[in-house]
Structure formats: C-alpha cells, structure tokens
N, C-alpha and C. Protein backbone atom coordinates (compact mmCIF):
# COMPACT_ATOMS: atom_id res chain seq x y z
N UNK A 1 0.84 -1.18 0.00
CA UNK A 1 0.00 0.00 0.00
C UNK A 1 0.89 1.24 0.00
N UNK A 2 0.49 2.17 -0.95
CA UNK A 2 1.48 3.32 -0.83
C UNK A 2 0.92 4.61 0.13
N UNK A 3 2.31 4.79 0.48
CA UNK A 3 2.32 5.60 1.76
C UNK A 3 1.39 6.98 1.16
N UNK A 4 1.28 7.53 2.40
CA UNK A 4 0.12 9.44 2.35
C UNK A 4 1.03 10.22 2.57
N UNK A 5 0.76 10.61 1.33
CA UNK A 5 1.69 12.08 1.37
C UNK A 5 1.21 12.77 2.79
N UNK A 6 1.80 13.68 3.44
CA UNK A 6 1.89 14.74 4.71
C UNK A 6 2.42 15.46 4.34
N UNK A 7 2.46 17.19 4.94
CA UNK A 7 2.99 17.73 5.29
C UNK A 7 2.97 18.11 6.41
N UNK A 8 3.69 19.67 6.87
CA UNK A 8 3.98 20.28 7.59
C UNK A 8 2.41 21.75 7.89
N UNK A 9 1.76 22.17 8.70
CA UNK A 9 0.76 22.82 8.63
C UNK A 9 1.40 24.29 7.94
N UNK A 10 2.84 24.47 7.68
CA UNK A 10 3.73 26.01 7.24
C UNK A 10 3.45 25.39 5.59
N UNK A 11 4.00 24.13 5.29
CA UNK A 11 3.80 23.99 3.68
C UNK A 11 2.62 23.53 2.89
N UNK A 12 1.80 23.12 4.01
CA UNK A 12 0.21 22.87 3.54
C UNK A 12 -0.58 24.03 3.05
N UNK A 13 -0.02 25.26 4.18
CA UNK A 13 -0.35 26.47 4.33
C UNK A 13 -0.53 27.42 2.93
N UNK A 14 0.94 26.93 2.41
CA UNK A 14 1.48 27.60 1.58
C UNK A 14 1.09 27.35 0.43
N UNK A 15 0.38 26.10 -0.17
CA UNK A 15 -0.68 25.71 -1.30
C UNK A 15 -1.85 26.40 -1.63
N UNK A 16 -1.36 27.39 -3.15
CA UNK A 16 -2.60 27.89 -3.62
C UNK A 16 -3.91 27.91 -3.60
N UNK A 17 -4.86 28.06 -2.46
CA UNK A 17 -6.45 28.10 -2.49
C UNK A 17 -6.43 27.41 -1.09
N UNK A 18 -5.49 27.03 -0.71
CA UNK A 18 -5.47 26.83 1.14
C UNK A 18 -5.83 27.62 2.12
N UNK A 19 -6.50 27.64 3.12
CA UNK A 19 -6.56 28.51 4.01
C UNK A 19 -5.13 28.88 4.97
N UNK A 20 -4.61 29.97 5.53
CA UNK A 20 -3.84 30.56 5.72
C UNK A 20 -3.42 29.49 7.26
N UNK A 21 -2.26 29.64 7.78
CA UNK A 21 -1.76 28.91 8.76
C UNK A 21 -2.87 29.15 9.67
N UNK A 22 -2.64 30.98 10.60
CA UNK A 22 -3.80 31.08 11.77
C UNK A 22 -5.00 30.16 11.36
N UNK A 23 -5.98 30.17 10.19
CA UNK A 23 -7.02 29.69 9.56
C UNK A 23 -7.09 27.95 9.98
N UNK A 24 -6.07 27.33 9.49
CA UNK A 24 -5.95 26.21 9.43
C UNK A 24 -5.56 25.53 10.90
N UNK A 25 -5.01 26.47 11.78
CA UNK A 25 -4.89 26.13 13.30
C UNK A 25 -6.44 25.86 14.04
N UNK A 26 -6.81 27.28 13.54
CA UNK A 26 -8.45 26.84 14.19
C UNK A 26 -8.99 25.87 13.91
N UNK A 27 -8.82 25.66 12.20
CA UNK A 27 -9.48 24.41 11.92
C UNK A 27 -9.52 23.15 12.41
N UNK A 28 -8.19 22.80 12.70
CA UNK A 28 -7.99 21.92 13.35
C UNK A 28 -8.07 21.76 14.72
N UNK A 29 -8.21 22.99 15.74
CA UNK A 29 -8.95 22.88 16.55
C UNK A 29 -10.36 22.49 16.97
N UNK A 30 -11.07 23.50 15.84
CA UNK A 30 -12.24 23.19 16.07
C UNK A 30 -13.16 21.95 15.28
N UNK A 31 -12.17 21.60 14.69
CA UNK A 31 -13.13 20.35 14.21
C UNK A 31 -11.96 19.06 14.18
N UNK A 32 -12.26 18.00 14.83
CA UNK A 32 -11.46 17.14 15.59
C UNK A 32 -11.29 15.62 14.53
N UNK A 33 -12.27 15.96 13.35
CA UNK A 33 -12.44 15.28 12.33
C UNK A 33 -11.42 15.59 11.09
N UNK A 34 -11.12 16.76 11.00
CA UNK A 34 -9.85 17.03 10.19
C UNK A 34 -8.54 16.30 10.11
N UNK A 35 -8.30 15.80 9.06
CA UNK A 35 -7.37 14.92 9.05
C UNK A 35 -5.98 15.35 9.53
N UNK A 36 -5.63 16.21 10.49
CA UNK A 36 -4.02 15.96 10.98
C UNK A 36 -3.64 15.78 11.98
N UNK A 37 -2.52 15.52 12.46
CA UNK A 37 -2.03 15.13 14.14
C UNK A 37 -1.36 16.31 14.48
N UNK A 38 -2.00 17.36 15.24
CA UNK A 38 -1.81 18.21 15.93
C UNK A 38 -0.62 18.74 16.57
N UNK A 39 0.47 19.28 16.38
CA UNK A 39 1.81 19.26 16.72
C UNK A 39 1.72 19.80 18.19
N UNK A 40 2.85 19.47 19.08
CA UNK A 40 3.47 20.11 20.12
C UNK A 40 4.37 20.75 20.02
N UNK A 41 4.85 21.50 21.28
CA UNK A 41 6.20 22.13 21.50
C UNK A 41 7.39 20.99 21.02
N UNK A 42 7.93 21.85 19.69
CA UNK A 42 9.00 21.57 18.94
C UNK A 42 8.65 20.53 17.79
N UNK A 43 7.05 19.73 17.34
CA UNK A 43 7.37 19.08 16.34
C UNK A 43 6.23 19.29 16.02
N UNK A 44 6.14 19.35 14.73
CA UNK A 44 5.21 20.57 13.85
C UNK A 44 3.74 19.38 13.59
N UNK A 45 2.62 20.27 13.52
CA UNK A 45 1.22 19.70 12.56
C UNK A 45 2.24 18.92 11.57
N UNK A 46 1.24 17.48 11.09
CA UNK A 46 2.02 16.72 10.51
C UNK A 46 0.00 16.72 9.79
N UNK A 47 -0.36 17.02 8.45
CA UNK A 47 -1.11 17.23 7.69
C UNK A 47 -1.28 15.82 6.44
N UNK A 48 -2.61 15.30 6.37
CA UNK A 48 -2.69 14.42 5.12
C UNK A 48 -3.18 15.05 4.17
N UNK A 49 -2.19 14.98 3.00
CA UNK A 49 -2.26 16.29 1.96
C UNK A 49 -4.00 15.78 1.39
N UNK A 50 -4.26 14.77 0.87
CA UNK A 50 -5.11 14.27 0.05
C UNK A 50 -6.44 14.39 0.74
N UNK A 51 -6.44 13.43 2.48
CA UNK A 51 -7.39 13.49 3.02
C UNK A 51 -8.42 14.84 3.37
N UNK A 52 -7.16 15.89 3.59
CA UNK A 52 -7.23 17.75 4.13
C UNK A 52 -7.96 18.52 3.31
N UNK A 53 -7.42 17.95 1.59
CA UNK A 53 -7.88 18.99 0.69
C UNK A 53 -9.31 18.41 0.65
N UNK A 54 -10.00 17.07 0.45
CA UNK A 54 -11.26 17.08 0.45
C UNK A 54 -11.87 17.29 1.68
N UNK A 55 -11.25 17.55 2.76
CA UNK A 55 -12.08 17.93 4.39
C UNK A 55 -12.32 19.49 3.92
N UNK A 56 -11.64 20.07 3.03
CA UNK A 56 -12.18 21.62 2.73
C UNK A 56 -12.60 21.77 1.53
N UNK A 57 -12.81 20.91 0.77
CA UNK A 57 -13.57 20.81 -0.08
C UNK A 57 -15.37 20.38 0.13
N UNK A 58 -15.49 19.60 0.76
CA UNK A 58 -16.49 19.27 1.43
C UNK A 58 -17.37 20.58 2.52
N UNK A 59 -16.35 21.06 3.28
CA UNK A 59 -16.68 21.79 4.07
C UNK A 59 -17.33 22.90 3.16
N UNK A 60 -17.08 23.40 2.02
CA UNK A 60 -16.92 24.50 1.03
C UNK A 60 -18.70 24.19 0.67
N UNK A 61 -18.56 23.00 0.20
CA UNK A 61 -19.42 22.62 -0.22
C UNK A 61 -20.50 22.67 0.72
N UNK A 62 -20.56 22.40 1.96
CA UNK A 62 -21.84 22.90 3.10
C UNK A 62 -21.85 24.18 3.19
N UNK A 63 -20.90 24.25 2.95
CA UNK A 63 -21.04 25.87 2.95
C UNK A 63 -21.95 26.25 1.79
N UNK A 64 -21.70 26.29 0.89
CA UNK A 64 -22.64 26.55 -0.29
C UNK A 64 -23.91 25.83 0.06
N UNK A 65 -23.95 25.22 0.29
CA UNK A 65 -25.31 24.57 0.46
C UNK A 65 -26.37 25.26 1.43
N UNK A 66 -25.30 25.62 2.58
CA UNK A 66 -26.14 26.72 3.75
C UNK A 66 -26.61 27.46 3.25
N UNK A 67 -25.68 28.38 2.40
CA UNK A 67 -25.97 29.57 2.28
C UNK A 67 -27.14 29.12 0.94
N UNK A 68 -27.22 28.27 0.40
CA UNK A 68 -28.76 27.72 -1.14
C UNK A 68 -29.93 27.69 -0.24
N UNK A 69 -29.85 27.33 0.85
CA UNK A 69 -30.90 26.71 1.78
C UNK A 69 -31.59 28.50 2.66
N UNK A 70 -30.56 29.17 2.92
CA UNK A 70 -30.64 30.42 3.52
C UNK A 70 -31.84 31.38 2.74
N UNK A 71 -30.95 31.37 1.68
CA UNK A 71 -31.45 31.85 0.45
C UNK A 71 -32.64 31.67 0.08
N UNK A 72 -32.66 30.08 -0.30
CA UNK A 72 -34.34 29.78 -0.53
C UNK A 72 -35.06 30.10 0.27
N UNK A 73 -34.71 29.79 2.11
CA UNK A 73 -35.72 30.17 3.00
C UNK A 73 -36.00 31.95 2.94
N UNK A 74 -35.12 32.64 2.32
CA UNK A 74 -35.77 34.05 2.40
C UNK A 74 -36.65 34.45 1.34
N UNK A 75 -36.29 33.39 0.23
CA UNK A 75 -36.75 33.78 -1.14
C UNK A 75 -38.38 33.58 -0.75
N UNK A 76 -38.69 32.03 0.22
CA UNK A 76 -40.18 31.71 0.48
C UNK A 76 -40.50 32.76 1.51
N UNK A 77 -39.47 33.23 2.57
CA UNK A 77 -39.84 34.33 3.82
C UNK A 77 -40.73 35.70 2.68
N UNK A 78 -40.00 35.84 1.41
CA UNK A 78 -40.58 36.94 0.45
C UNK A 78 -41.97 36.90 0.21
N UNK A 79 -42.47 35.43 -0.15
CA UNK A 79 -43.00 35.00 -0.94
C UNK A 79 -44.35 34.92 0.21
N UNK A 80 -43.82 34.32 1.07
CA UNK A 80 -45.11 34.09 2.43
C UNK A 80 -45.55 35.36 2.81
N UNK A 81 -44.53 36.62 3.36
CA UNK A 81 -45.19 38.00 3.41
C UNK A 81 -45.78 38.92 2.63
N UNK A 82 -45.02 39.04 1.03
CA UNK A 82 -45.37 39.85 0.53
C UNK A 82 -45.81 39.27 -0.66
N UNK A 83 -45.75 38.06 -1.09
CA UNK A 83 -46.54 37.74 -2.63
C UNK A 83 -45.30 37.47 -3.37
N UNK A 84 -45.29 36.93 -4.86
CA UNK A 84 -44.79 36.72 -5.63
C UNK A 84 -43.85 37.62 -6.44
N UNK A 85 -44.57 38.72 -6.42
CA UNK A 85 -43.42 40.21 -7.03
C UNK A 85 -42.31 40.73 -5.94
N UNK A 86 -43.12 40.09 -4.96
CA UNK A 86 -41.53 40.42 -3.57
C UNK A 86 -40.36 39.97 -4.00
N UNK A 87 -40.57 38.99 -4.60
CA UNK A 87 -38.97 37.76 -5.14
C UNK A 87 -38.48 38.82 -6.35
N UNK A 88 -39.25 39.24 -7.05
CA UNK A 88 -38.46 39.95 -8.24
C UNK A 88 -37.61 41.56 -7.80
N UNK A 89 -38.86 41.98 -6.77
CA UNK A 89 -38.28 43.04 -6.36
C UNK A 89 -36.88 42.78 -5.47
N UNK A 90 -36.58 41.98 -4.78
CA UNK A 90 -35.19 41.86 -4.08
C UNK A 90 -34.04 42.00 -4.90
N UNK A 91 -33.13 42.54 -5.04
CA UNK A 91 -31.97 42.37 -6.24
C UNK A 91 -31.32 41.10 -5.41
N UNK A 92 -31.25 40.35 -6.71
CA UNK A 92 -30.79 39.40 -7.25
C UNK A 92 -29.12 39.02 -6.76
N UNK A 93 -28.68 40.38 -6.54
CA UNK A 93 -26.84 40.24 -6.81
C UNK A 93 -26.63 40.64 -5.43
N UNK A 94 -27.37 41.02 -4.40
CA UNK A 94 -27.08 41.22 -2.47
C UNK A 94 -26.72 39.94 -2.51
N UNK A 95 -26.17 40.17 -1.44
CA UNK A 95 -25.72 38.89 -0.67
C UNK A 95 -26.71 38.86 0.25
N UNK A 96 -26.41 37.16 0.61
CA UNK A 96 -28.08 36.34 1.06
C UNK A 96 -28.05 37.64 2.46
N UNK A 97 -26.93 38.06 3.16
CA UNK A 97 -27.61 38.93 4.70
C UNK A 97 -28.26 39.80 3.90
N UNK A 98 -28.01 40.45 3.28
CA UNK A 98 -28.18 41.77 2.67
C UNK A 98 -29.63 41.58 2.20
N UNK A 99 -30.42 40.59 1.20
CA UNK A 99 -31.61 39.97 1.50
C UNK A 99 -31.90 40.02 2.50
N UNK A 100 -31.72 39.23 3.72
CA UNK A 100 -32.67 38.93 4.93
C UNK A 100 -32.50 40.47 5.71
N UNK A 101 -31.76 41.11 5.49
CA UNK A 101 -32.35 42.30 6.47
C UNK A 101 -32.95 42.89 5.47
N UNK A 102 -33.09 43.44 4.01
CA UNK A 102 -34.41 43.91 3.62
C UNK A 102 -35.74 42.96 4.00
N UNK A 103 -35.63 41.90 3.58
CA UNK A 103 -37.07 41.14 4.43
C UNK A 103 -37.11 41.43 5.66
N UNK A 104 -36.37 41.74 6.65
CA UNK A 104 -36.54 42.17 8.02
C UNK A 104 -36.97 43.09 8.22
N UNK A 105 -36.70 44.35 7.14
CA UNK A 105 -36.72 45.65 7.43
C UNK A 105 -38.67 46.00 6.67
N UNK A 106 -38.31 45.09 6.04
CA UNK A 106 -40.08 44.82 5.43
C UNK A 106 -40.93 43.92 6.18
N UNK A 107 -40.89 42.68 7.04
CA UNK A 107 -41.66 42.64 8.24
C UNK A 107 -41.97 43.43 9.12
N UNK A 108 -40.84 44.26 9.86
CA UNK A 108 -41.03 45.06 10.90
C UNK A 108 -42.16 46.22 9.93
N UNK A 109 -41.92 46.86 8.96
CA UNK A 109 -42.79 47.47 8.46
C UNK A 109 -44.01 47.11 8.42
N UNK A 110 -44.20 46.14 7.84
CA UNK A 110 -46.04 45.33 7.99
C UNK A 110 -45.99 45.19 9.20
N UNK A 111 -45.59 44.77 10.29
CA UNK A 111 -46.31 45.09 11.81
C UNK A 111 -46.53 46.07 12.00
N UNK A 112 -45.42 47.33 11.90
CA UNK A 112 -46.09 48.38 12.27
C UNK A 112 -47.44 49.48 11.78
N UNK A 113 -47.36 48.66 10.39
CA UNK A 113 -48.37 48.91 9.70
C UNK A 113 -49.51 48.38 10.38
N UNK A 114 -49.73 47.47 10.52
CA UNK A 114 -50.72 46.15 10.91
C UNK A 114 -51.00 46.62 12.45
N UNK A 115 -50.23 46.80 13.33
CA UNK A 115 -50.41 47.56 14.70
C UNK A 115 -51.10 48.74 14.54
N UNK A 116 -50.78 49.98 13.59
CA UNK A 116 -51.34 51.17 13.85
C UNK A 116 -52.95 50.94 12.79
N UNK A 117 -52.84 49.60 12.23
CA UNK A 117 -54.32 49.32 11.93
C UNK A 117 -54.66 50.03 10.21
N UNK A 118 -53.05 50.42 9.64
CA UNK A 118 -53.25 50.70 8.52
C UNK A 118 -53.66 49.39 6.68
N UNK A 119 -53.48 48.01 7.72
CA UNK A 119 -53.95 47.42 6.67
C UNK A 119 -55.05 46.36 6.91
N UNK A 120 -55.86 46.05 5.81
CA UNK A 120 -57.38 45.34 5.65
C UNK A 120 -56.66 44.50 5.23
N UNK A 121 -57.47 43.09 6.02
CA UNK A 121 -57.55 41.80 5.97
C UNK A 121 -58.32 41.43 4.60
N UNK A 122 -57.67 40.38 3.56
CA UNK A 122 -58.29 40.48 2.37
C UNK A 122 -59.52 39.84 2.79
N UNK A 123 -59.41 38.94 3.41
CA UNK A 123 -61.10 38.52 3.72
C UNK A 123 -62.10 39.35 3.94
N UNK A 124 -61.91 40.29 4.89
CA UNK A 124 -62.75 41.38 4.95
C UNK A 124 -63.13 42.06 3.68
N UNK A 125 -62.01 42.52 3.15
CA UNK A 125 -62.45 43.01 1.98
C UNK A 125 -63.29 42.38 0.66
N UNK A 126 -62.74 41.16 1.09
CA UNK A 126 -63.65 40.03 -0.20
C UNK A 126 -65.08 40.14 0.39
N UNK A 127 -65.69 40.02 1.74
CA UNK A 127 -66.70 40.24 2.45
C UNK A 127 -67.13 41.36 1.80
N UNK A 128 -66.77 42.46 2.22
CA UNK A 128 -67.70 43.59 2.00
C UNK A 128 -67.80 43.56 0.10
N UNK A 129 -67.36 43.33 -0.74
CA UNK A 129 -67.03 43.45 -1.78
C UNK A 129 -68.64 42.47 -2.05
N UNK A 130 -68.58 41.39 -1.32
CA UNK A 130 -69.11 40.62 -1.86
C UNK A 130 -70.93 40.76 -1.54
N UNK A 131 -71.00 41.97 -0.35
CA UNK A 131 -72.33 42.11 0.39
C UNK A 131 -73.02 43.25 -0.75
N UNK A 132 -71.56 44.25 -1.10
CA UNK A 132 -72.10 45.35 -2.45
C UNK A 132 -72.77 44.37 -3.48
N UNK A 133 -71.88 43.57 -4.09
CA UNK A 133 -72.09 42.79 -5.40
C UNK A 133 -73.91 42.35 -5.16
N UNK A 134 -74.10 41.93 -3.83
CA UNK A 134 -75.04 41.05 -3.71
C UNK A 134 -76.43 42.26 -4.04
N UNK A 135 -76.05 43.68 -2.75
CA UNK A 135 -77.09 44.28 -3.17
C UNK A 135 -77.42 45.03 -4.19
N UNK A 136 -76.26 45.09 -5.01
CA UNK A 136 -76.68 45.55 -6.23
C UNK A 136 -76.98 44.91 -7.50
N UNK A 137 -76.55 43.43 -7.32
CA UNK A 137 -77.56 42.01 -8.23
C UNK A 137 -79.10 42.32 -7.92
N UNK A 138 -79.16 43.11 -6.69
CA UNK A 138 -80.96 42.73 -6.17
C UNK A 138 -81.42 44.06 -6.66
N UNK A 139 -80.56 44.86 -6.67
CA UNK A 139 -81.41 46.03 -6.94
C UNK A 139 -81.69 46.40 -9.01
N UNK A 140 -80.38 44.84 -9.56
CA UNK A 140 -80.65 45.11 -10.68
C UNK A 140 -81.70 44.58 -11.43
N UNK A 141 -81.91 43.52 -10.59
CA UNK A 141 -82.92 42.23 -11.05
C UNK A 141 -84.85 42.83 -10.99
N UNK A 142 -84.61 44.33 -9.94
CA UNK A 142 -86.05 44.63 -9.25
C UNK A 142 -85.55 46.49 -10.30
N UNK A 143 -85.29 46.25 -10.90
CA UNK A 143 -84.61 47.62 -11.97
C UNK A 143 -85.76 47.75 -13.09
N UNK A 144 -85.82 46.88 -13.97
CA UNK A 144 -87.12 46.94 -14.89
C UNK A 144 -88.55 46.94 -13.74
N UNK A 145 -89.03 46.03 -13.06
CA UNK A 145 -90.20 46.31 -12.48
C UNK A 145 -90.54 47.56 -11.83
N UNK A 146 -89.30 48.35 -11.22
CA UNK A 146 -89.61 49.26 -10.82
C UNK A 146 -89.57 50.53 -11.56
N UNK A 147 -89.26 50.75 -12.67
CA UNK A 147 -88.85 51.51 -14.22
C UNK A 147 -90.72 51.41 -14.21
N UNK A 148 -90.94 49.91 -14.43
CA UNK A 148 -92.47 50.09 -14.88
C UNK A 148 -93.62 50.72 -14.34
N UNK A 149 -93.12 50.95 -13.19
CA UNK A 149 -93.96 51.61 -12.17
C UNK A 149 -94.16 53.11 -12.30
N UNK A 150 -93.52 53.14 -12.70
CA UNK A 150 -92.54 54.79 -12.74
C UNK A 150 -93.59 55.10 -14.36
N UNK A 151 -92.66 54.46 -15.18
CA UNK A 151 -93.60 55.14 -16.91
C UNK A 151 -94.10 53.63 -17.08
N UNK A 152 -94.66 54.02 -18.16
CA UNK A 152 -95.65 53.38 -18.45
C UNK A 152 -94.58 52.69 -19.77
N UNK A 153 -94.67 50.98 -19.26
CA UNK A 153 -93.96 50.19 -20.52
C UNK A 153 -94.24 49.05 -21.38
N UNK A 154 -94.07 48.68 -22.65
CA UNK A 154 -94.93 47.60 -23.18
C UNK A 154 -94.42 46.43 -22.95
N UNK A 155 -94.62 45.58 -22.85
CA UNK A 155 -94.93 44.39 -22.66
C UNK A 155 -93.20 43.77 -22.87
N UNK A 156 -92.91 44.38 -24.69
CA UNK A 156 -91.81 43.81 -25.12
C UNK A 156 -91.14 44.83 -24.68
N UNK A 157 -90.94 45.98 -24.57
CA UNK A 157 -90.59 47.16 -23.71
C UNK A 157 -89.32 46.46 -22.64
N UNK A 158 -90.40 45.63 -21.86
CA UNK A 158 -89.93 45.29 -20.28
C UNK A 158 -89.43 43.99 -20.82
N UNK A 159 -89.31 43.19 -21.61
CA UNK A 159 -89.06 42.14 -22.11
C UNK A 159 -87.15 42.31 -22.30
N UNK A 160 -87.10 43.61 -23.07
CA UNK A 160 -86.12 43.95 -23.51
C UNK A 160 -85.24 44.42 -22.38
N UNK A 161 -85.35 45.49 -21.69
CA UNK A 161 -84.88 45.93 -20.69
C UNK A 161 -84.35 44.93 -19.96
N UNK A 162 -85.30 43.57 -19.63
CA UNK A 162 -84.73 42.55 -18.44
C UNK A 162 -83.60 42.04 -19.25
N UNK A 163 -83.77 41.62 -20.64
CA UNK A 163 -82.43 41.14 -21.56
C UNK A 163 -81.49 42.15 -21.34
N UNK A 164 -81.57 42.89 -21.68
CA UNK A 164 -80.16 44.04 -21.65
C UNK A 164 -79.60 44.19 -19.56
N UNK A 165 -80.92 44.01 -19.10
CA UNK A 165 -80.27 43.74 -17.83
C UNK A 165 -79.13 42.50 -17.63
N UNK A 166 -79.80 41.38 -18.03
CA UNK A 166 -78.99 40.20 -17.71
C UNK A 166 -77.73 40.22 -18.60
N UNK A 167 -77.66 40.85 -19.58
CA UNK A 167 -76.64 40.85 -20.39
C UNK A 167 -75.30 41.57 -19.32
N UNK A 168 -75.69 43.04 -19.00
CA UNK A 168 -75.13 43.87 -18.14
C UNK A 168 -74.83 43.33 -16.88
N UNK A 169 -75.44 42.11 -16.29
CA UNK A 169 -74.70 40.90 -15.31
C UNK A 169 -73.91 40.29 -15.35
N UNK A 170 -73.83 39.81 -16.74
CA UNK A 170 -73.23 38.50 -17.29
C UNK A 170 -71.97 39.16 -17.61
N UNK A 171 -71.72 40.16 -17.95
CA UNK A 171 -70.49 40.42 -18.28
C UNK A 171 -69.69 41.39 -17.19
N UNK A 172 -70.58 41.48 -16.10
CA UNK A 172 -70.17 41.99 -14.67
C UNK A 172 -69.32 40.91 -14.39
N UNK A 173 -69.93 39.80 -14.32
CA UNK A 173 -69.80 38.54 -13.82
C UNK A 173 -68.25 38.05 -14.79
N UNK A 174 -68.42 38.08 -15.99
CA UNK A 174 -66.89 37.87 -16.66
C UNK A 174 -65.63 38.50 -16.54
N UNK A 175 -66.23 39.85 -16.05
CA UNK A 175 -65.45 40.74 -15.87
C UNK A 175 -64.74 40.71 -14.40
N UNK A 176 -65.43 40.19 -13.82
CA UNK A 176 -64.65 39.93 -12.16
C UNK A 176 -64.39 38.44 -11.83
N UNK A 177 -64.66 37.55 -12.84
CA UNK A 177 -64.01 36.24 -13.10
C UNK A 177 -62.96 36.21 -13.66
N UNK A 178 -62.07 37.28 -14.46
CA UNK A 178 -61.24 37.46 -15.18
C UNK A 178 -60.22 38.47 -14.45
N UNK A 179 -60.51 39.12 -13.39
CA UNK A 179 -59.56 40.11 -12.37
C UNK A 179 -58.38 38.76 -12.02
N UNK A 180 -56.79 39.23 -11.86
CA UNK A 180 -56.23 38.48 -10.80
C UNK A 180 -56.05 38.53 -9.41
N UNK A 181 -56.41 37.77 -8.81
CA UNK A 181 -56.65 37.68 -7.58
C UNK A 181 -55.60 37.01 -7.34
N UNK A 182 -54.92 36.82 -6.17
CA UNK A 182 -53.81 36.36 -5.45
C UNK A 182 -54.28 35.37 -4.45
N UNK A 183 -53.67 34.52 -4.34
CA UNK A 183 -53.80 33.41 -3.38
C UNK A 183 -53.83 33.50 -2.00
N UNK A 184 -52.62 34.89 -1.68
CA UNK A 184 -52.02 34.71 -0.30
C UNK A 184 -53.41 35.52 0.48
N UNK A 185 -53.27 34.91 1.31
CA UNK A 185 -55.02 35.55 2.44
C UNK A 185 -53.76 35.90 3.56
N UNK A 186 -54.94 36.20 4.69
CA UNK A 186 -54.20 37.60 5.51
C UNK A 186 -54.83 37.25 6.85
C-alpha cells in the first residue's frame, strides 16, 4: 500500500487556495475530524495532503449549500409575506444577509403597519365586496319592475330591458371572473 503524502501545517499552508496557517490552526482545533495530528512544543502539525484537501472541499461545499438553503428560505420568507413580485423586487446580486435584512426591514414594516391598523384583511375586503355585489344584483334584477312603475312600458318594452339587464350581469360577472386575484389571504 502506498504511503500518504503529509505535510507540515507552514507547507500545507502555503498551497494555492489553502486557508492561511492562523485559519488552518483553528481548523484543526475546532473540528477534531480534520485529518491531521496536531503538533506540540517543537514538532510541527504533521497534515494528510489528500485526506485535508477534500475535508475543505467538502466543508466549502456545506457551505454553499447553507448559504442555497438560507437563500431559498428568504426567497419563500418573500413569498409568504409579501406575494410573488416580492422575489423579483429583491436584487438578485445582495448577498443572502443583505436579502434577509431587507425582508426584516419589510416585516417590521407590515407590523407596524398592521399595529397602527393601517392594513385590511383580504377577507374582509372580499366580504364587503361581496355584500355590495349582492345588493346591487338585487337592486338590478327589481330595476325593470320598478322603471315600470314609474312610466308606463310595453310588454316587449320590459321584455327587452330585463335582456339588456342580464346581459349587463353577465359580463359583470366575466369581468370579475377574469380580475387576478392572489392566493395569499391575511
């Protein structure tokens, strides 16, 4: 079996895209899984070149991964508070903190909004929206009979009127079947 290359933690150090000696001391402090044997007074970190470079390669790689995972969770933190155009509005090129404190700085805003009582619950609003719609279906439907009361109308007169009424429903009705409405409720 052929022997593992080692070095020294000064010439490991010294390899292009390595982390710096101080760097690589901690490392090996703080994570006890890193492949080297820890030197004492007078005989140096003794480093496995092969095993080391994928322990920071790997590490690199959670790293990236944190920060994909960070990311996504702010991209949905966008998406859960403010809707779908929240994601477009964030620039793209911040770095993921730099994201999460504008989303921060835009929560704290909707509370304080929401505390001093400056925003309507869409339900409510679909409610009242929906109590208008209702009384003014009733007042359109009782629109010709009460026209007739008023002047005097023929037969096909009032025939017509109720058609041009229902027409003037029906495309009420297409017309607010065709609005976009948003999913997120409140």
């Amino acid at each position: 079996m052929a022997e593992r290359l080692t070095m020294t933690l000064e010439e490991f150090a010294a390899i292009e895209g390595i982390p710096g000696r101080d760097v690589l001391r901690r490392i090996i402090r703080d994570n006890p899984d890193f492949p080297a044997t820890p030197g004492t007074n007078g005989v140096a970190y003794q480093i496995d070149v092969a095993a080391a470079v994928e322990w920071l390669k790997a590490r690199d790689e959670r790293r990236r991964a944190d920060e994909e995972g960070r990311a996504a969770a702010a991209r949905q933190l966008a998406l859960d508070m403010l809707g779908s155009d929240a994601v477009a509005d964030i620039n793209q090129s911040a770095s993921p903190s730099e994201r999460k404190a504008l989303l921060e700085e835009e929560f704290y805003a909707i509370k304080v909004a929401e505390k001093r009582g400056e925003l309507i619950r869409k339900a409510s609003v679909e409610a009242a929206i929906a109590d208008v719609l209702a009384i003014d279906a009733k007042r359109r439907i009782e629109f010709v009979s009460r026209l007739s009361k008023v002047i005097s109308l023929t037969r096909e007169q009032i025939t017509e009127a109720e058609r041009l009424s229902e027409m003037d429903r029906q495309q009420l009705a297409a017309a607010l079947q065709s609005l976009p409405l948003g999913e997120v409720d409140g």
